[in-house]
C-alpha atoms as a PDB file:
ATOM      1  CA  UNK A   1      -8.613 -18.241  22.636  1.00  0.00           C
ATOM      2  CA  UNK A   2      -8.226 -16.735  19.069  1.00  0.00           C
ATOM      3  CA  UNK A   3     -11.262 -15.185  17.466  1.00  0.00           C
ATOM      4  CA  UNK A   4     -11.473 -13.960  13.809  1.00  0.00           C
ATOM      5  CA  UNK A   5     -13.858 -11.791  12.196  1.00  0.00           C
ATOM      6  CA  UNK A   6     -12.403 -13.061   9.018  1.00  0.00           C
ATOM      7  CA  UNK A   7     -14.857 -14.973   6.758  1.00  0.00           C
ATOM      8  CA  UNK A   8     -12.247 -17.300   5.264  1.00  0.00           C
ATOM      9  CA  UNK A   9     -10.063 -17.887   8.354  1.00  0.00           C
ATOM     10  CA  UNK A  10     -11.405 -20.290  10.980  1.00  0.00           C
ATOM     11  CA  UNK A  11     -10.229 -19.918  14.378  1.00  0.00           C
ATOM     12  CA  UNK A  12     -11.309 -21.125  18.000  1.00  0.00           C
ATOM     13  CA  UNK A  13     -14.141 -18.749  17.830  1.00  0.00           C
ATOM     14  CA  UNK A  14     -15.955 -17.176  14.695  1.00  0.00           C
ATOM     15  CA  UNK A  15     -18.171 -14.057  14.517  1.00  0.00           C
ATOM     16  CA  UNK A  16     -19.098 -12.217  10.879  1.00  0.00           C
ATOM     17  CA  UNK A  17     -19.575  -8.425  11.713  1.00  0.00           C
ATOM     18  CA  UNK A  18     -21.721  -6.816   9.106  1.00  0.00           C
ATOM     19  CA  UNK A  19     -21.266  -3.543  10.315  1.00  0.00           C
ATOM     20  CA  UNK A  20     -18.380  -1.463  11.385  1.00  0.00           C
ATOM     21  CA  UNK A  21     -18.284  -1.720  14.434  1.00  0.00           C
ATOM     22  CA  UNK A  22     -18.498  -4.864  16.848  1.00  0.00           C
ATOM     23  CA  UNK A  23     -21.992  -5.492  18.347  1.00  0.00           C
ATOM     24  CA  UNK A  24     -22.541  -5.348  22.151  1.00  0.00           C
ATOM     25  CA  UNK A  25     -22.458  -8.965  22.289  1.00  0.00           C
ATOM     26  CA  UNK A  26     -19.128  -9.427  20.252  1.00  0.00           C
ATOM     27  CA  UNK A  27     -17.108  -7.026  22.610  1.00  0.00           C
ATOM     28  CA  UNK A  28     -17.405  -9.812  25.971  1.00  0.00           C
ATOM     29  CA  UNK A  29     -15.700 -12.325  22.464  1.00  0.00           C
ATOM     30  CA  UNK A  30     -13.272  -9.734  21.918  1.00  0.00           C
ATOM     31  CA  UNK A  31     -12.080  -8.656  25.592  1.00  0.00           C
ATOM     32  CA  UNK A  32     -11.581 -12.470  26.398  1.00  0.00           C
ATOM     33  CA  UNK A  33      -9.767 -13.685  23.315  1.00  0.00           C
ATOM     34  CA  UNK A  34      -5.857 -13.408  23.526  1.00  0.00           C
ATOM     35  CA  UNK A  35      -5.705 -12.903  19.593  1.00  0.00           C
ATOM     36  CA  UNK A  36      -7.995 -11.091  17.166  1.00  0.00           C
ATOM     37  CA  UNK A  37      -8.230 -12.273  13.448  1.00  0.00           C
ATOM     38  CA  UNK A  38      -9.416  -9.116  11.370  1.00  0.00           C
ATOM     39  CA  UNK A  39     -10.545  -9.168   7.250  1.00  0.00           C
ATOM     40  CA  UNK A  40      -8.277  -7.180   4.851  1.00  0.00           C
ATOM     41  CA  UNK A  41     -10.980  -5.076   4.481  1.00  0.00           C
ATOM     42  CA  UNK A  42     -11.371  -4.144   8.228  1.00  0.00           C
ATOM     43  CA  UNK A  43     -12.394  -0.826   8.462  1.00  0.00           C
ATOM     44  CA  UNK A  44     -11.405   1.599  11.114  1.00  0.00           C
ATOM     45  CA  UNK A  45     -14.254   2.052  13.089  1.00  0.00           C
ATOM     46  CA  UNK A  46     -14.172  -1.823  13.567  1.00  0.00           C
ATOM     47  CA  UNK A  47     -10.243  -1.701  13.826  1.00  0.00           C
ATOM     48  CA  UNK A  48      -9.896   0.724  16.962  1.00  0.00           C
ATOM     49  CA  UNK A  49     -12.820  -1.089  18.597  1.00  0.00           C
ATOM     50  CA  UNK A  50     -11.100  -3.884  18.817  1.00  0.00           C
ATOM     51  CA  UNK A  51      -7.252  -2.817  19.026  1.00  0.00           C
ATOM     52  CA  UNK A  52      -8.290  -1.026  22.360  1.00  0.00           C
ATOM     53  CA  UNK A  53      -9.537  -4.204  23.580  1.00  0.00           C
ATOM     54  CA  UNK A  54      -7.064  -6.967  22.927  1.00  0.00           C
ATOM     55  CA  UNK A  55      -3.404  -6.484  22.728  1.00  0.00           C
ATOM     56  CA  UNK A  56      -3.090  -9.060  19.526  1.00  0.00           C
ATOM     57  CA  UNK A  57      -4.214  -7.888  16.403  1.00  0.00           C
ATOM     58  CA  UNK A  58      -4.009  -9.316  12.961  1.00  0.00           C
ATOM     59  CA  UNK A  59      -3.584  -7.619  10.455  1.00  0.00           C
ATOM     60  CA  UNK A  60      -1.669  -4.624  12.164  1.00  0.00           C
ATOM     61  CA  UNK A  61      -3.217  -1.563  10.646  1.00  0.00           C
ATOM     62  CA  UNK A  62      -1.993   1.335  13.043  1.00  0.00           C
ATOM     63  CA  UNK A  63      -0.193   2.557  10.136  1.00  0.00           C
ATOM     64  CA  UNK A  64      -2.710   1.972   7.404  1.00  0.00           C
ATOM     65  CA  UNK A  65      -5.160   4.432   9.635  1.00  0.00           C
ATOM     66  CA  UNK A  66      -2.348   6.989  11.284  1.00  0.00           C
ATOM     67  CA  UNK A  67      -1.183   8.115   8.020  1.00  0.00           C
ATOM     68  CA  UNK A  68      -4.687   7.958   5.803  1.00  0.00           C
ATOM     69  CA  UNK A  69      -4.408   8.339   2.342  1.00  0.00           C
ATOM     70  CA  UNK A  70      -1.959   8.678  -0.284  1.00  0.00           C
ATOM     71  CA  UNK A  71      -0.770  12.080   1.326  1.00  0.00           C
ATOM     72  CA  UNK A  72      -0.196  10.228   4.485  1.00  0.00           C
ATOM     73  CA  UNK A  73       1.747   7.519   2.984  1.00  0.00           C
ATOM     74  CA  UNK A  74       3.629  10.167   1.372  1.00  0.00           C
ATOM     75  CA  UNK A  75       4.304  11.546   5.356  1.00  0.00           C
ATOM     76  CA  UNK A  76       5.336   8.210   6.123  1.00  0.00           C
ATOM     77  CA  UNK A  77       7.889   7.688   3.650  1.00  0.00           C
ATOM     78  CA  UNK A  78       9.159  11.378   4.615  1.00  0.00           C
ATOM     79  CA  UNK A  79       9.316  10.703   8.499  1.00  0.00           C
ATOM     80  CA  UNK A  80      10.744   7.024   7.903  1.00  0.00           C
ATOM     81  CA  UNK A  81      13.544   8.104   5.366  1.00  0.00           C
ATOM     82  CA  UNK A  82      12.070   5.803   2.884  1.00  0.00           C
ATOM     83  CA  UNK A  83      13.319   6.181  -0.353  1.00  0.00           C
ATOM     84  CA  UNK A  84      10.510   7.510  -2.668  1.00  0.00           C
ATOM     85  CA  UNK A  85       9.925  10.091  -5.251  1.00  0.00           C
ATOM     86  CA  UNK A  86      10.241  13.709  -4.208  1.00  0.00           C
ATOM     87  CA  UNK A  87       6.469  14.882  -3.024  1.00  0.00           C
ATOM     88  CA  UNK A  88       4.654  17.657  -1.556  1.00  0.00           C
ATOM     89  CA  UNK A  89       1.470  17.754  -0.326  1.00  0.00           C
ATOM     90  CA  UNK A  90      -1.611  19.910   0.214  1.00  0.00           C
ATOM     91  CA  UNK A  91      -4.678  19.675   2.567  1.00  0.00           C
ATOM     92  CA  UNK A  92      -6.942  21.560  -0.275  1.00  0.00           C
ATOM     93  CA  UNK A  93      -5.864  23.876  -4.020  1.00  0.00           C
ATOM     94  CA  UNK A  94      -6.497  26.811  -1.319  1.00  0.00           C
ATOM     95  CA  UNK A  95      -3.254  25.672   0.455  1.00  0.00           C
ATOM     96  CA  UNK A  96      -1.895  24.985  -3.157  1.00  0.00           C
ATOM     97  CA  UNK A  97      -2.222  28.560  -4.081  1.00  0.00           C
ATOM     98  CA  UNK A  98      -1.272  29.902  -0.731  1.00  0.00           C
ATOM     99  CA  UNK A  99       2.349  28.904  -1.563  1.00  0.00           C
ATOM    100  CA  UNK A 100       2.456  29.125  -5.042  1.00  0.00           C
ATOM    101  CA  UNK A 101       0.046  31.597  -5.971  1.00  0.00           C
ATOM    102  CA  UNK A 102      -2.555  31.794  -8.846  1.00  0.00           C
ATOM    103  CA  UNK A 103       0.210  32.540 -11.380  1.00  0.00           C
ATOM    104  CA  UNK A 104       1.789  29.029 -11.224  1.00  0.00           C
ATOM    105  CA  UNK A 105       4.783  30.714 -10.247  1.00  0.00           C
ATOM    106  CA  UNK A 106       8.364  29.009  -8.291  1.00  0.00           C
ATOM    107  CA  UNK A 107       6.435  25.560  -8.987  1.00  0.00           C
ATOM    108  CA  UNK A 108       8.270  22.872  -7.440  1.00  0.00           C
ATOM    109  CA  UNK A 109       8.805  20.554 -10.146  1.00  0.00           C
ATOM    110  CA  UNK A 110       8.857  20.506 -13.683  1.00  0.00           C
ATOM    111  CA  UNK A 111       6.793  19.176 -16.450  1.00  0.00           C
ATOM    112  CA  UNK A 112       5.882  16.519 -16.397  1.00  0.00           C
ATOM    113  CA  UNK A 113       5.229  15.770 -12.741  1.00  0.00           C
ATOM    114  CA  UNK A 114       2.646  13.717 -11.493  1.00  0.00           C
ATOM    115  CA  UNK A 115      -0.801  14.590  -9.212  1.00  0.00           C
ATOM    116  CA  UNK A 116      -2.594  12.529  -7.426  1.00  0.00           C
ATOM    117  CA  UNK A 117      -5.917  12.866  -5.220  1.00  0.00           C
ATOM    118  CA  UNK A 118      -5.930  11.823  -1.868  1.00  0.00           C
ATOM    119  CA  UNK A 119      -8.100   8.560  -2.606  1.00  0.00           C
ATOM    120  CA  UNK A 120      -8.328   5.586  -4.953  1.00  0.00           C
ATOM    121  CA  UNK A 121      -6.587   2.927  -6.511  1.00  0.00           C
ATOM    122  CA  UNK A 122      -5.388   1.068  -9.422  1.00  0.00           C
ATOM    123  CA  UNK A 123      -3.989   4.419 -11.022  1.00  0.00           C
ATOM    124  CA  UNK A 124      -7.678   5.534 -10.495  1.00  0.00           C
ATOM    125  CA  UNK A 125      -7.276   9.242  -9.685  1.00  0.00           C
ATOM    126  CA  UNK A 126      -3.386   9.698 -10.928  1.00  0.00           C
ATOM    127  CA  UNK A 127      -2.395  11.975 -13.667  1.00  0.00           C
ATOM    128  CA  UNK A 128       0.682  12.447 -15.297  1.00  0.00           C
ATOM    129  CA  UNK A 129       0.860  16.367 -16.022  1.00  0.00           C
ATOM    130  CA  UNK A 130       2.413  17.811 -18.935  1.00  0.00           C
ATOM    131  CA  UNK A 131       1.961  21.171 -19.384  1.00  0.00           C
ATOM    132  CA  UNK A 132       0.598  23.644 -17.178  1.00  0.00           C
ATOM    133  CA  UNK A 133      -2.758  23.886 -19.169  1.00  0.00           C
ATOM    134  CA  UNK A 134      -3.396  20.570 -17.734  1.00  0.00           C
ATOM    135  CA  UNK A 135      -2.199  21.557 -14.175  1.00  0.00           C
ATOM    136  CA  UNK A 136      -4.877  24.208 -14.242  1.00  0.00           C
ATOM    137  CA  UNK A 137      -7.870  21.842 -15.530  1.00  0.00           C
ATOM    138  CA  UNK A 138      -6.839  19.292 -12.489  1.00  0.00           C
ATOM    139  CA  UNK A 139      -6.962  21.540 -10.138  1.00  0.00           C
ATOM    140  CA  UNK A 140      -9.831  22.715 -11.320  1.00  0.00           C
ATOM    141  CA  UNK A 141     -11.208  19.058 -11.106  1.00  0.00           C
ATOM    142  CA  UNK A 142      -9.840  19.284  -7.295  1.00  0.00           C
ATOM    143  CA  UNK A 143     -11.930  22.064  -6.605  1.00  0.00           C
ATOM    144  CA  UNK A 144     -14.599  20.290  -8.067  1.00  0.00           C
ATOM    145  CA  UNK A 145     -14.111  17.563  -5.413  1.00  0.00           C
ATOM    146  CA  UNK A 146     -14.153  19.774  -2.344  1.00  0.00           C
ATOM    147  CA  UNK A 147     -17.140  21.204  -2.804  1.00  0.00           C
ATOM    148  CA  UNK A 148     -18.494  17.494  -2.359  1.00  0.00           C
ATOM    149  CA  UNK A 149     -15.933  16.995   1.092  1.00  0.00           C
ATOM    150  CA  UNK A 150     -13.205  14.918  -1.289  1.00  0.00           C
ATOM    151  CA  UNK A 151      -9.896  16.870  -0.615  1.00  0.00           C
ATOM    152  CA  UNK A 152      -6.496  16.441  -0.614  1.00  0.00           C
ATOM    153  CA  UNK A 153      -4.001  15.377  -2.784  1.00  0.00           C
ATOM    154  CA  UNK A 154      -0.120  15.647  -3.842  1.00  0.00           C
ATOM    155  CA  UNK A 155       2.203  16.224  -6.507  1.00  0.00           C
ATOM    156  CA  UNK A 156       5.515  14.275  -7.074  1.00  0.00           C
ATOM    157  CA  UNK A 157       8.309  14.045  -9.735  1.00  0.00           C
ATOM    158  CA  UNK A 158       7.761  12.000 -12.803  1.00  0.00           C
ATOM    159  CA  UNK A 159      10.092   8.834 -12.641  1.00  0.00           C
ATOM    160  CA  UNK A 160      10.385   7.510 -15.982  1.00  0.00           C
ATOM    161  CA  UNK A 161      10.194   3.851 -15.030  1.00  0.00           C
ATOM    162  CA  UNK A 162       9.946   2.203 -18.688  1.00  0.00           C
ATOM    163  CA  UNK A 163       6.197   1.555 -18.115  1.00  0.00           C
ATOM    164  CA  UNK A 164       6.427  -0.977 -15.300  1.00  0.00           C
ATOM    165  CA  UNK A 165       6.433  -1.268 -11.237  1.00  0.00           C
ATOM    166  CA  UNK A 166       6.894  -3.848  -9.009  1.00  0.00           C
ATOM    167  CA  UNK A 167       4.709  -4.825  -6.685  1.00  0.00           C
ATOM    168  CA  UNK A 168       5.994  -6.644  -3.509  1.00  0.00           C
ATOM    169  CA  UNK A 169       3.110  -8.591  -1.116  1.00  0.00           C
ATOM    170  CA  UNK A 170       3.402  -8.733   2.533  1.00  0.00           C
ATOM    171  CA  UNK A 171       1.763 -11.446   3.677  1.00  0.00           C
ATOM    172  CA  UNK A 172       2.972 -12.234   7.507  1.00  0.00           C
ATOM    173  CA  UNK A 173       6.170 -13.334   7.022  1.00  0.00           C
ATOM    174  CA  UNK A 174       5.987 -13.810   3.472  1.00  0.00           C
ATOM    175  CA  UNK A 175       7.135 -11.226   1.153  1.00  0.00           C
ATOM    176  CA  UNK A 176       6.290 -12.207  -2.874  1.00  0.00           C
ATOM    177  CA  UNK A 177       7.294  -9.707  -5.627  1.00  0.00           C
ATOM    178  CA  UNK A 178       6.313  -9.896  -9.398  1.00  0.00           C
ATOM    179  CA  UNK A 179       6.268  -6.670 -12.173  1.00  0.00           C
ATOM    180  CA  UNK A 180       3.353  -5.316 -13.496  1.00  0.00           C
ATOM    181  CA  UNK A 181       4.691  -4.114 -17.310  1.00  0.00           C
ATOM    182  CA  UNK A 182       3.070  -2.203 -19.962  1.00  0.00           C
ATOM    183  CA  UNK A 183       3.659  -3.403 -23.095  1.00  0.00           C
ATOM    184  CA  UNK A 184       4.203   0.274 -24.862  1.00  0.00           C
ATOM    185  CA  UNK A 185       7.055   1.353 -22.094  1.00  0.00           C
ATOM    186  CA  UNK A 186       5.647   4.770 -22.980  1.00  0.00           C
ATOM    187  CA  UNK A 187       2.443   4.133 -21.116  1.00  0.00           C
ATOM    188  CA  UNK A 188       1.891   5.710 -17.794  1.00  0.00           C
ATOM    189  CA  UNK A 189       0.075   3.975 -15.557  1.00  0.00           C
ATOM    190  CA  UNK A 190       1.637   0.009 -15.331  1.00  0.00           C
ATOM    191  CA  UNK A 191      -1.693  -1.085 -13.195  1.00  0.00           C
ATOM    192  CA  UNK A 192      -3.277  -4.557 -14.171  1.00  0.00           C
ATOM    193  CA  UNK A 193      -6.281  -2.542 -14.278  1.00  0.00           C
ATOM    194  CA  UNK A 194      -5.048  -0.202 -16.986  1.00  0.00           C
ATOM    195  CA  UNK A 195      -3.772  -3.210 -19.478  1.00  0.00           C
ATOM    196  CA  UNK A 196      -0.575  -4.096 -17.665  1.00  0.00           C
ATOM    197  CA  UNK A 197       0.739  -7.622 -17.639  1.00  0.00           C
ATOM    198  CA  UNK A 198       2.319  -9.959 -14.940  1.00  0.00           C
ATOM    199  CA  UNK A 199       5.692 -10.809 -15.301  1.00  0.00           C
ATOM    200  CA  UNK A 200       7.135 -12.587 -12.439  1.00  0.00           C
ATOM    201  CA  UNK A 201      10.873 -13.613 -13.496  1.00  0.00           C
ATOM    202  CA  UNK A 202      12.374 -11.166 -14.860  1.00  0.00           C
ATOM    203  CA  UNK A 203      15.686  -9.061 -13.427  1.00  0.00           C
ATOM    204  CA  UNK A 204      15.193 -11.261 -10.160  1.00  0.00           C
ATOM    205  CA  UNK A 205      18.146  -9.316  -8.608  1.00  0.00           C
ATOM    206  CA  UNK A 206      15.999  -5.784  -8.336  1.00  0.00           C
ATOM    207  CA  UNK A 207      13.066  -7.700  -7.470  1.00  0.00           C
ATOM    208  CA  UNK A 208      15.053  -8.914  -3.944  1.00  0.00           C
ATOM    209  CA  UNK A 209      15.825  -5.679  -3.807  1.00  0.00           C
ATOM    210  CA  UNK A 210      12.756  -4.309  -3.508  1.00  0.00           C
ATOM    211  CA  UNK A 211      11.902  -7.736  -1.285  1.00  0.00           C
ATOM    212  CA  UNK A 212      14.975  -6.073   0.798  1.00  0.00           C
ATOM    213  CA  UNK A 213      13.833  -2.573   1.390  1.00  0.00           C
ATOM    214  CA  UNK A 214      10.244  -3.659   2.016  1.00  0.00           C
ATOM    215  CA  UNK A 215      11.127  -6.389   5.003  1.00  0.00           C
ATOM    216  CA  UNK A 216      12.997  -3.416   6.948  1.00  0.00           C
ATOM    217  CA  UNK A 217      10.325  -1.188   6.324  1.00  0.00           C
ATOM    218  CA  UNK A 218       7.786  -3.780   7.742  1.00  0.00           C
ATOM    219  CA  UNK A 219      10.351  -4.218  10.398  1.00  0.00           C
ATOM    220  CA  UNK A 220      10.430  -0.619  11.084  1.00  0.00           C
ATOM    221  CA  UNK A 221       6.691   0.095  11.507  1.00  0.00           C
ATOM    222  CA  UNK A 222       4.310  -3.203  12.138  1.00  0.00           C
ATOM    223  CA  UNK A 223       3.411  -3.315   8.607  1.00  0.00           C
ATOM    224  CA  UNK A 224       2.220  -7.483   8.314  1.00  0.00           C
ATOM    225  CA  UNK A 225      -0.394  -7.380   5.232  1.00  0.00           C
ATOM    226  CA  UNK A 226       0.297  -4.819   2.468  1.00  0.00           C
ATOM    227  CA  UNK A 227       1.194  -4.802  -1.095  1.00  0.00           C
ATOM    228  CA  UNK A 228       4.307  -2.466  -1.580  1.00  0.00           C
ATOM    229  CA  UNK A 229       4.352  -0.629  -5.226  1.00  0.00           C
ATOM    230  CA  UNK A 230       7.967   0.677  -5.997  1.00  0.00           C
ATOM    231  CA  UNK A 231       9.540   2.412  -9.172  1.00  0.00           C
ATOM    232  CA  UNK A 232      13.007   1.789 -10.603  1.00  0.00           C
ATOM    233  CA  UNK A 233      14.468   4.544 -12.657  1.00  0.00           C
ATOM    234  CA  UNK A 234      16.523   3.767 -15.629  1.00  0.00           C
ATOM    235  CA  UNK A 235      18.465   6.777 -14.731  1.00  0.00           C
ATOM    236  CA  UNK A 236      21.008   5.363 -12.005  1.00  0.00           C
ATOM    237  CA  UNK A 237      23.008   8.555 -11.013  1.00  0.00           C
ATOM    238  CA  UNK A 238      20.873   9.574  -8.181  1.00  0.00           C
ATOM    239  CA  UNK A 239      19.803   5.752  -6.953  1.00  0.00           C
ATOM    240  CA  UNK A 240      22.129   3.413  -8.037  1.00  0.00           C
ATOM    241  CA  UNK A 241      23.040   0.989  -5.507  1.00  0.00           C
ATOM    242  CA  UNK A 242      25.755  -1.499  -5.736  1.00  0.00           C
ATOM    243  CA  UNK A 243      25.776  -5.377  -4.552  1.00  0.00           C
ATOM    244  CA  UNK A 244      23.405  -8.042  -3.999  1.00  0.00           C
ATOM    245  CA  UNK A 245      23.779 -12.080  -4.840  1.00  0.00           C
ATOM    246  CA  UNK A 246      25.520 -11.292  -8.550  1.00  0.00           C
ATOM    247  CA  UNK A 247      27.589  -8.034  -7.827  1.00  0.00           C
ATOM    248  CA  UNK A 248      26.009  -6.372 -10.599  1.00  0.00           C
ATOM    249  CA  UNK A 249      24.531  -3.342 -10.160  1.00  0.00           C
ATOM    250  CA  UNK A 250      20.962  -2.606  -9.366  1.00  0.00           C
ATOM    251  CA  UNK A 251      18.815  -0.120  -8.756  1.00  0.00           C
ATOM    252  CA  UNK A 252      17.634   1.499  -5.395  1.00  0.00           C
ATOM    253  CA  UNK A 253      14.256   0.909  -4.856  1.00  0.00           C
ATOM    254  CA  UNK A 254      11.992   3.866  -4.247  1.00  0.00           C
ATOM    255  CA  UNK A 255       8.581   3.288  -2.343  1.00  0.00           C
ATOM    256  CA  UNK A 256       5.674   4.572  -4.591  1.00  0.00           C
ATOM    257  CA  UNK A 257       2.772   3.531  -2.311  1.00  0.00           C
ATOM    258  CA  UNK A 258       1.004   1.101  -0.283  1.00  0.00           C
ATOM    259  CA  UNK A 259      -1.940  -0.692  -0.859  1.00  0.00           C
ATOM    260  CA  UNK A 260      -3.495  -2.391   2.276  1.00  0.00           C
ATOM    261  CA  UNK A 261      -6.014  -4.288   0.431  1.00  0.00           C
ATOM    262  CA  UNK A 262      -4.515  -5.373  -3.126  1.00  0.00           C
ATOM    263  CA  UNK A 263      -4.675  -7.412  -5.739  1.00  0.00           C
ATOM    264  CA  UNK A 264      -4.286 -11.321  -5.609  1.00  0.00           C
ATOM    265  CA  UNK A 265      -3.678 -12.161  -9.905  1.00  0.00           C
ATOM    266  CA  UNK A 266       0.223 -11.717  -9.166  1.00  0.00           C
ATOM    267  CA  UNK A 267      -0.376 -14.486  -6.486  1.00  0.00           C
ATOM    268  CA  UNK A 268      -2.225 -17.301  -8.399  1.00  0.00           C
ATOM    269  CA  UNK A 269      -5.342 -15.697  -7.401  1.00  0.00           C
ATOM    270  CA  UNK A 270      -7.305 -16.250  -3.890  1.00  0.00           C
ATOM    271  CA  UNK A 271      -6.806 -19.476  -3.235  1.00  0.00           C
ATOM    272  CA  UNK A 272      -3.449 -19.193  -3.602  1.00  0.00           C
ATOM    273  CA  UNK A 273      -3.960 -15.690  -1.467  1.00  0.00           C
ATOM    274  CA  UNK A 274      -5.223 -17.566   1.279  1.00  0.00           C
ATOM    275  CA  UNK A 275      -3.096 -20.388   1.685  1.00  0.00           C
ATOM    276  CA  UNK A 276      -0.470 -17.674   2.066  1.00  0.00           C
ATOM    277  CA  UNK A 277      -2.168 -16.093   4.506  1.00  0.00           C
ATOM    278  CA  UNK A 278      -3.086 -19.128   6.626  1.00  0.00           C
ATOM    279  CA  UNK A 279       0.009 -19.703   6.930  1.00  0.00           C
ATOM    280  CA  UNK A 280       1.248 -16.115   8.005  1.00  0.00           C
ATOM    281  CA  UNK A 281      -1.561 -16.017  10.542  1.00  0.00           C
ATOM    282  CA  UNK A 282      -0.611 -19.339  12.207  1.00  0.00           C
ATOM    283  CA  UNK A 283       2.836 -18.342  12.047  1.00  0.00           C
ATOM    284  CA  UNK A 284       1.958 -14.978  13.704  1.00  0.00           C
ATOM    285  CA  UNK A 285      -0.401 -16.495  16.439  1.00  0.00           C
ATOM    286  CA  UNK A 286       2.629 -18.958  16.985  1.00  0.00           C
ATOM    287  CA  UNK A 287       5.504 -16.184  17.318  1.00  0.00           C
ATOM    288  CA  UNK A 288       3.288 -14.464  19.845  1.00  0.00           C
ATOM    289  CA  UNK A 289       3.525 -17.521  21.974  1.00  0.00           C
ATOM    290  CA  UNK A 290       0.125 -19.050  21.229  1.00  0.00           C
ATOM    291  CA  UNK A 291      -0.805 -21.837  20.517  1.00  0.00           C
ATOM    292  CA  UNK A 292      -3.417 -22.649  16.982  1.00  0.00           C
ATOM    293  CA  UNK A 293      -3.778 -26.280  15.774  1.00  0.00           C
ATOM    294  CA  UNK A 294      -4.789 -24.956  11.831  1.00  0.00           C
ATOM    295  CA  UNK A 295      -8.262 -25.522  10.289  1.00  0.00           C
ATOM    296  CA  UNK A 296      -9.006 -26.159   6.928  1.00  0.00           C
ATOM    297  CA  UNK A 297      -9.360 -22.985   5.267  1.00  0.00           C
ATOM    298  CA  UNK A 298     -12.649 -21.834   3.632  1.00  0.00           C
ATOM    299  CA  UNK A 299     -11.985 -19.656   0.645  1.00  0.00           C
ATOM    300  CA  UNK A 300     -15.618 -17.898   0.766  1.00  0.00           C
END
């Protein structure tokens, strides 16, 4: 028996959980179904419930919740040797100054470098930091932020990457890529959100690249619904790679983050979304040697 607690995903039985957690009643649903159908925006308390009572999960999120946060990403990429910008991170500016002390001194990059808080999205809460009069005023915002409970965060080397990123979706099986540009190259931040534009064809030999590193990296740790953000530097001493379809040279992808609930515009929007992920569930549900005869999907 497969039972989702996805609203747009029809399965053999259907329960909408309001709440984070399952109710009493839904856990008898749960402990008899072979496979478990969970939104994108499953939260944990409602993910461990049910992960500790049925074997098949979909989406997997073990990693989204055992490595929280940007800073925990940032762990991940360390512990996997994924190739990403060079990061450190801190618990709280306490810890910060602990190691560096209030002078600013033996810092471990140089300007510009970028900080980021532990939280948020769509370059929300990601500065690019210039000078170290602007260091001091976001850390200042930091400690701002812990004295409500927000803490965390991480700084990383600035990787000029001509004002774009690509963006590579994990859905199931199905791995789509398109590049998010600026159109000023000098801009920052190259989220949708922040004025970037979709671009979908361009330098198709990077973009499998990317495709490339993030299949083994799903491989390597469960990973089945994500969108994977990476930069290319136009600088290709350090990570130029060699080979692919053409010969030509490309670029080695570095991992910039993972988002486990992302945008669908670079998809053809949600109905597009979720015919792709109809598909990737019913393929899962069949690889795990079930079998699903598919219903007709209900976009919400």
């Amino acid at each position: 028996m497969i039972l989702s607690f996805h609203p747009c995903f029809e399965a053999d039985v259907n329960i909408i959980c309001p709440g984070h957690r399952p109710r009493p009643d839904d856990f008898a649903a749960v402990k008899s179904a072979d496979a478990v159908i969970l939104p994108q925006g499953c939260l944990k308390p409602l993910y461990e419930a049910v992960r500790e009572n049925c074997p098949n999960v979909f989406p997997n999120y073990d990693i989204k919740f055992n490595y929280y946060g940007k800073t925990g990403q940032a762990m991940l990429f360390q512990e996997t040797g994924a190739a990403h910008p060079k990061t450190e991170t801190y618990i709280n500016t306490d810890f910060f100054y602990n190691k560096y002390d209030k002078f600013h001194k033996n810092m471990p990059f140089k300007f510009p470098f970028v900080f980021k808080f532990d939280w948020g999205g769509e370059g929300e809460n990601v500065y690019l930091v210039k000078t170290l009069d602007e260091f001091i005023n976001v850390l200042q915002v930091a400690k701002t932020y812990e004295k409500t409970g927000q803490k965390g965060f991480l700084i990383q080397e600035y990787i000029p990457a001509q004002g774009r990123t690509l963006r590579v979706a994990a859905i199931g099986h199905i791995f789509t890529s398109y590049w998010r540009v600026q159109k000023d190259a000098e801009v920052f931040c190259s989220s949708l959100a922040k004025g970037a534009v979709i671009d979908a064809v361009s330098d198709k030999d990077v973009q499998k690249a990317g495709v490339k590193e993030a299949k083994a990296f799903c491989k390597k740790t469960g990973i089945n619904l994500a969108g994977f953000d990476f930069l290319f530097s136009p600088d290709e001493t350090p990570n130029e790679i060699t080979g692919g379809p053409t010969g030509k040279k490309t670029l080695k992808p570095l991992f910039l983050e993972i988002n486990y609930y992302f945008g669908r515009r670079g998809l053809g929007g949600s109905d597009s979304f979720y015919v792709l992920l109809n598909k990737a569930i019913i393929k899962w549900v069949n690889n795990i040697g079930l079998s699903f005869k598919p219903k007709t999907i209900n976009n919400g």
